[in-house]
Protein backbone atom coordinates (compact mmCIF):
# COMPACT_ATOMS: atom_id res chain seq x y z
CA UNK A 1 0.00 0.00 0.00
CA UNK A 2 1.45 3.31 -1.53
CA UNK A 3 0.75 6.05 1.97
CA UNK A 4 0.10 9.67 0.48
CA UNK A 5 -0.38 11.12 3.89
CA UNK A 6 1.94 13.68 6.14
CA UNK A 7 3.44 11.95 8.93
CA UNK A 8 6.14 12.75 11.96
CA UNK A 9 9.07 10.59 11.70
CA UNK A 10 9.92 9.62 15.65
CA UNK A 11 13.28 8.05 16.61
CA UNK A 12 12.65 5.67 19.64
CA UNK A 13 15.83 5.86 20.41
CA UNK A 14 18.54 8.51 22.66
CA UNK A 15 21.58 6.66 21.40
CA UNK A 16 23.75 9.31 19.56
CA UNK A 17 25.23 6.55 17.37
CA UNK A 18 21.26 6.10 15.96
CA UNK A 19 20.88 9.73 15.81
CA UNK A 20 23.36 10.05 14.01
CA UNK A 21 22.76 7.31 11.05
CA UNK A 22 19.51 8.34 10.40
CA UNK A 23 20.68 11.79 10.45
CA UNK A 24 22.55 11.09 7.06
CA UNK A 25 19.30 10.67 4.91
CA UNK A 26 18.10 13.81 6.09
CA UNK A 27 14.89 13.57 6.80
CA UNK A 28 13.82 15.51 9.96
CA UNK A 29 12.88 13.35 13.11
CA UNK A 30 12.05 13.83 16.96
CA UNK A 31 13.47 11.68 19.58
CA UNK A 32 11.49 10.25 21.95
CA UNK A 33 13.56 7.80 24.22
CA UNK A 34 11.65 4.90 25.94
CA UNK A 35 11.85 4.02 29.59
CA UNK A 36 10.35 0.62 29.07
CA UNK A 37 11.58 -2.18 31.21
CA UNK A 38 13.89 -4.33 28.37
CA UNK A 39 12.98 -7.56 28.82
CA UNK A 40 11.94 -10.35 26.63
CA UNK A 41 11.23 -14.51 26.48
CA UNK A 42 12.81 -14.96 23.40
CA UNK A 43 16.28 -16.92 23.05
CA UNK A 44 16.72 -17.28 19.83
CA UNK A 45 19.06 -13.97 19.31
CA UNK A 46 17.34 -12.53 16.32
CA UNK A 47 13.80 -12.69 18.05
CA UNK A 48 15.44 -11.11 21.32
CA UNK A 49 16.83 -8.66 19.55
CA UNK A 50 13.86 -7.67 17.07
CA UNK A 51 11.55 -8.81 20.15
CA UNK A 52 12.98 -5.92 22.31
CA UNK A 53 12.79 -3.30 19.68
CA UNK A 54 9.28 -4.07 18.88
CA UNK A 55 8.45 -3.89 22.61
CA UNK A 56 10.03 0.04 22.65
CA UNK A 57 8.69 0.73 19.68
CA UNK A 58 5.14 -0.07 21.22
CA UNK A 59 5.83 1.55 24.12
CA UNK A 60 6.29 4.72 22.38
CA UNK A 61 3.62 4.78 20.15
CA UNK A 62 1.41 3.99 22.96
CA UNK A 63 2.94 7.05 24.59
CA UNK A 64 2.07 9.13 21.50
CA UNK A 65 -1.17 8.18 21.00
CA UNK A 66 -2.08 9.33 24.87
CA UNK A 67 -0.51 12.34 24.08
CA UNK A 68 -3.06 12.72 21.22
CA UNK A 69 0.07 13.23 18.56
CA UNK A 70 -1.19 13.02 15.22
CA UNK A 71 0.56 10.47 12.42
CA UNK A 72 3.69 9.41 14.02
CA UNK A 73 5.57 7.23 12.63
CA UNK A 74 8.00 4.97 14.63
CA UNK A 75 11.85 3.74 14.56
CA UNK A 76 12.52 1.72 17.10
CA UNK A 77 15.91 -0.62 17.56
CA UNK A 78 17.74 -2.82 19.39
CA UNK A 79 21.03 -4.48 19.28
CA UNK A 80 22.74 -7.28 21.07
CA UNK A 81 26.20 -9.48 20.70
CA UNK A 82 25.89 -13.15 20.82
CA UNK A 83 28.66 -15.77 20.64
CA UNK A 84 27.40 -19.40 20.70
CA UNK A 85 23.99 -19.09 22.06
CA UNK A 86 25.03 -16.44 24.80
CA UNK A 87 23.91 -12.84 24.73
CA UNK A 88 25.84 -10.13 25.68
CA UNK A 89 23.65 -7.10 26.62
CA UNK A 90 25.48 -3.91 28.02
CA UNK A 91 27.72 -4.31 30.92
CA UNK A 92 26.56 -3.52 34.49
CA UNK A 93 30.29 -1.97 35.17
CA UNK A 94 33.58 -2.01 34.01
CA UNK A 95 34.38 -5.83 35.39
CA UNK A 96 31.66 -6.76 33.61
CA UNK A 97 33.04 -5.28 30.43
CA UNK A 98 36.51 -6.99 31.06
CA UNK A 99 34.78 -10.10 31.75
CA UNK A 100 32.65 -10.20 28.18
CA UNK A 101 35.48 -8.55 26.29
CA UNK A 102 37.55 -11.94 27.69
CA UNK A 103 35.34 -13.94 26.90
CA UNK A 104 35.18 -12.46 23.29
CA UNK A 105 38.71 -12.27 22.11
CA UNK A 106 40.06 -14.72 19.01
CA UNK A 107 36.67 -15.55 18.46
CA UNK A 108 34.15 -14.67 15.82
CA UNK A 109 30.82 -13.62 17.13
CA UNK A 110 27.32 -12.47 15.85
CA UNK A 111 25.92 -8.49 16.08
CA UNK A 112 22.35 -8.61 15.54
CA UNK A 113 20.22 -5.71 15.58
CA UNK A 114 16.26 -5.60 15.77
CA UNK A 115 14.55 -2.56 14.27
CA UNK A 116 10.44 -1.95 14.66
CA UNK A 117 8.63 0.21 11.99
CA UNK A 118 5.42 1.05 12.99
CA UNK A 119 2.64 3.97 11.34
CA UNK A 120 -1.17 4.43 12.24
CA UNK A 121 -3.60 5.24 9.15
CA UNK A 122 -6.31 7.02 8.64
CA UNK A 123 -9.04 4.18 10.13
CA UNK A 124 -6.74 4.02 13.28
CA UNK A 125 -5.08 0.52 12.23
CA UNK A 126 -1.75 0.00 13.48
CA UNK A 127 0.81 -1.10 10.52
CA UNK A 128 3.86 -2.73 11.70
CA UNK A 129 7.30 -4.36 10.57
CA UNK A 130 9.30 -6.19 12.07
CA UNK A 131 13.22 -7.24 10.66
CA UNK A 132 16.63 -7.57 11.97
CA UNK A 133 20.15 -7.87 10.23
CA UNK A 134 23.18 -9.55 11.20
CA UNK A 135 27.29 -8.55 10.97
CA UNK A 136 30.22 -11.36 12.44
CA UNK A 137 32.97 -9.49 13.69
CA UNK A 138 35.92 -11.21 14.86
CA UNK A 139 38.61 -9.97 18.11
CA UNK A 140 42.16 -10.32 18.00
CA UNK A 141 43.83 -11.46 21.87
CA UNK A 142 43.97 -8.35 23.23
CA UNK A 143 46.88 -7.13 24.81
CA UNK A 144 46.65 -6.29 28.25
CA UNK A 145 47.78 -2.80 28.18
CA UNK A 146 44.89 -2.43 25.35
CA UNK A 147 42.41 -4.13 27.26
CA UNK A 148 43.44 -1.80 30.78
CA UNK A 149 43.14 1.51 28.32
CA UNK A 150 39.76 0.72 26.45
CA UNK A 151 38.14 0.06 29.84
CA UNK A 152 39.70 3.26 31.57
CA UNK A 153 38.38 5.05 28.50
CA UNK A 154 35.00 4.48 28.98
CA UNK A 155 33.96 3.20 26.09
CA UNK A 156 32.67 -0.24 27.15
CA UNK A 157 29.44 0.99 29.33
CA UNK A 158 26.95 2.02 27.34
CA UNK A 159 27.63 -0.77 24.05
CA UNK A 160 26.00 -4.44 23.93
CA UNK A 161 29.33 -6.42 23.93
CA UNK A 162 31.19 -4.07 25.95
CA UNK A 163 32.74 -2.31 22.75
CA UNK A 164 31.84 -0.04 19.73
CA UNK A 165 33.31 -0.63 16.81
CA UNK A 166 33.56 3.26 15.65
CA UNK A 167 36.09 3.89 18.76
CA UNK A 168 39.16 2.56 20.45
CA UNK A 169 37.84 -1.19 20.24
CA UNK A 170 39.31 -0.84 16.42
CA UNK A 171 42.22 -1.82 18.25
CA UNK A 172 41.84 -6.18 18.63
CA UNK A 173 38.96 -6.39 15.82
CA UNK A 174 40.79 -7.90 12.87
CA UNK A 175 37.06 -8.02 10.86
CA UNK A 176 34.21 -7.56 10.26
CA UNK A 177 31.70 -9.62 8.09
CA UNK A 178 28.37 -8.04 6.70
CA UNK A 179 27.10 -4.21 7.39
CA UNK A 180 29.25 -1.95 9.37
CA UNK A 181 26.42 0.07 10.36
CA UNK A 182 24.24 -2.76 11.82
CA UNK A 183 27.53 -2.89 14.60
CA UNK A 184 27.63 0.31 15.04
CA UNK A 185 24.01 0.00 15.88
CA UNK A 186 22.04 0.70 13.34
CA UNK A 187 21.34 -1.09 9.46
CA UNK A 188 21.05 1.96 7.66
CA UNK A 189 21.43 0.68 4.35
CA UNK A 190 18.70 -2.57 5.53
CA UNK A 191 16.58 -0.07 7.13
CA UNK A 192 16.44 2.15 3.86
CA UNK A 193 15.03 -0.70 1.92
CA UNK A 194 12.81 -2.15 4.25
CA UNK A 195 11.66 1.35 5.30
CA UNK A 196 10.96 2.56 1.00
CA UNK A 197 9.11 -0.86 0.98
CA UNK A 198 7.20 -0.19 4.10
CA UNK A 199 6.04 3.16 2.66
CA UNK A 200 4.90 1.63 -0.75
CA UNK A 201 8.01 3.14 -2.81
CA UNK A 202 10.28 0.18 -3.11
CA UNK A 203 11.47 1.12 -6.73
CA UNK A 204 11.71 4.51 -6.12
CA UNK A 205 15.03 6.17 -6.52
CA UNK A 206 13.82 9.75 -6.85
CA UNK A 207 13.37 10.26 -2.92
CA UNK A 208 9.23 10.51 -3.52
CA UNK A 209 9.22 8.74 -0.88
CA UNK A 210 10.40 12.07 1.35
CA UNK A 211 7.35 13.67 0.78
CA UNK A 212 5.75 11.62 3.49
CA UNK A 213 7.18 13.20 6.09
CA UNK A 214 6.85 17.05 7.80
CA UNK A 215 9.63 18.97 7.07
């Protein structure tokens, strides 16, 4: 279904890394950060991961539609590391950090991050989508004098994995398999097609598609 309607693009997200991606296809959008308690059933990592991010997404439009905001339309994400069936959220401090970042280096392990698309038309039906893309990245050992400097940096506290790849961490990973973005936290160049899809203009390279949104 092609939409022809105005809508409000809403981020779902405070994490400057986010911001930031979506920022490059300029289009304007408001943040509104959700204080929903993460937590999930799933175990399969690509349904915890796009399990989460549907359950902010909701949580936001829920927010907006109590607010009375008129034709939002919702980005919500979620990432999460995972090396054999374990899931490495963000660390609680910084032995935590040293612990997964241990537990990580010489291996190969799976980013996978969830993103929630979500509008409302005109009869009050909620449209959703739901998809998630994954990147391997592989560590390095990690020197020890590496390891004591990336955790005294900071870094490690706010990232699922206890690194991001756009900072000091570019230090023990020796590679990195499938989108860069999705690691950095965000699929921009999934999230473009699956978003131009979503809005009915899957073939169009002209940036029509643009026109949807408030500016």
């Amino acid at each position: 279904m092609k939409l022809n309607k105005k809508m409000k693009l809403i981020l779902a997200s405070s994490s400057p890394r986010r911001r930031e991606l979506l920022g490059w296809l300029n289009i304007p959008f408001e943040i509104v950060g959700s204080g929903v308690e993460e937590i999930t059933e799933k175990t399969i990592p690509t349904e915890v991961a796009t399990d989460l991010a549907a359950l902010k997404g909701r949580d936001i439009l829920d927010v907006l539609r109590k607010r009375g905001e008129e034709n939002p339309f919702i980005i919500a994400s979620d990432t999460i590391v995972t090396y054999e069936d374990k899931i490495y959220g963000k660390p609680k401090d910084v032995s935590d950090a040293k612990r997964m970042l241990l537990e990580l280096e010489g291996k190969r392990h799976s980013v996978v991050t969830g993103v929630y698309l979500s509008y409302i038309d005109d009869s009050g039906e909620v449209h959703e989508r739901i998809f998630s893309a994954t990147s391997q990245v592989t560590f390095e050992k990690i020197d020890r004098d590496i390891l004591d400097i990336y955790l005294e940096s900071g870094e490690s506290l706010d990232k699922a994995g206890a690194y991001g790849i756009q900072g000091r961490s570019l230090c023990f990973i020796s590679k990195v398999e499938g989108s860069y973005s999705n690691v950095v936290g965000f699929p921009i160049s999934d999230f473009l097609r699956e978003f131009k899809d979503f809005l009915g203009h899957a073939n169009s390279t002209n940036g029509e598609w643009r026109e949807l949104f408030e500016h």
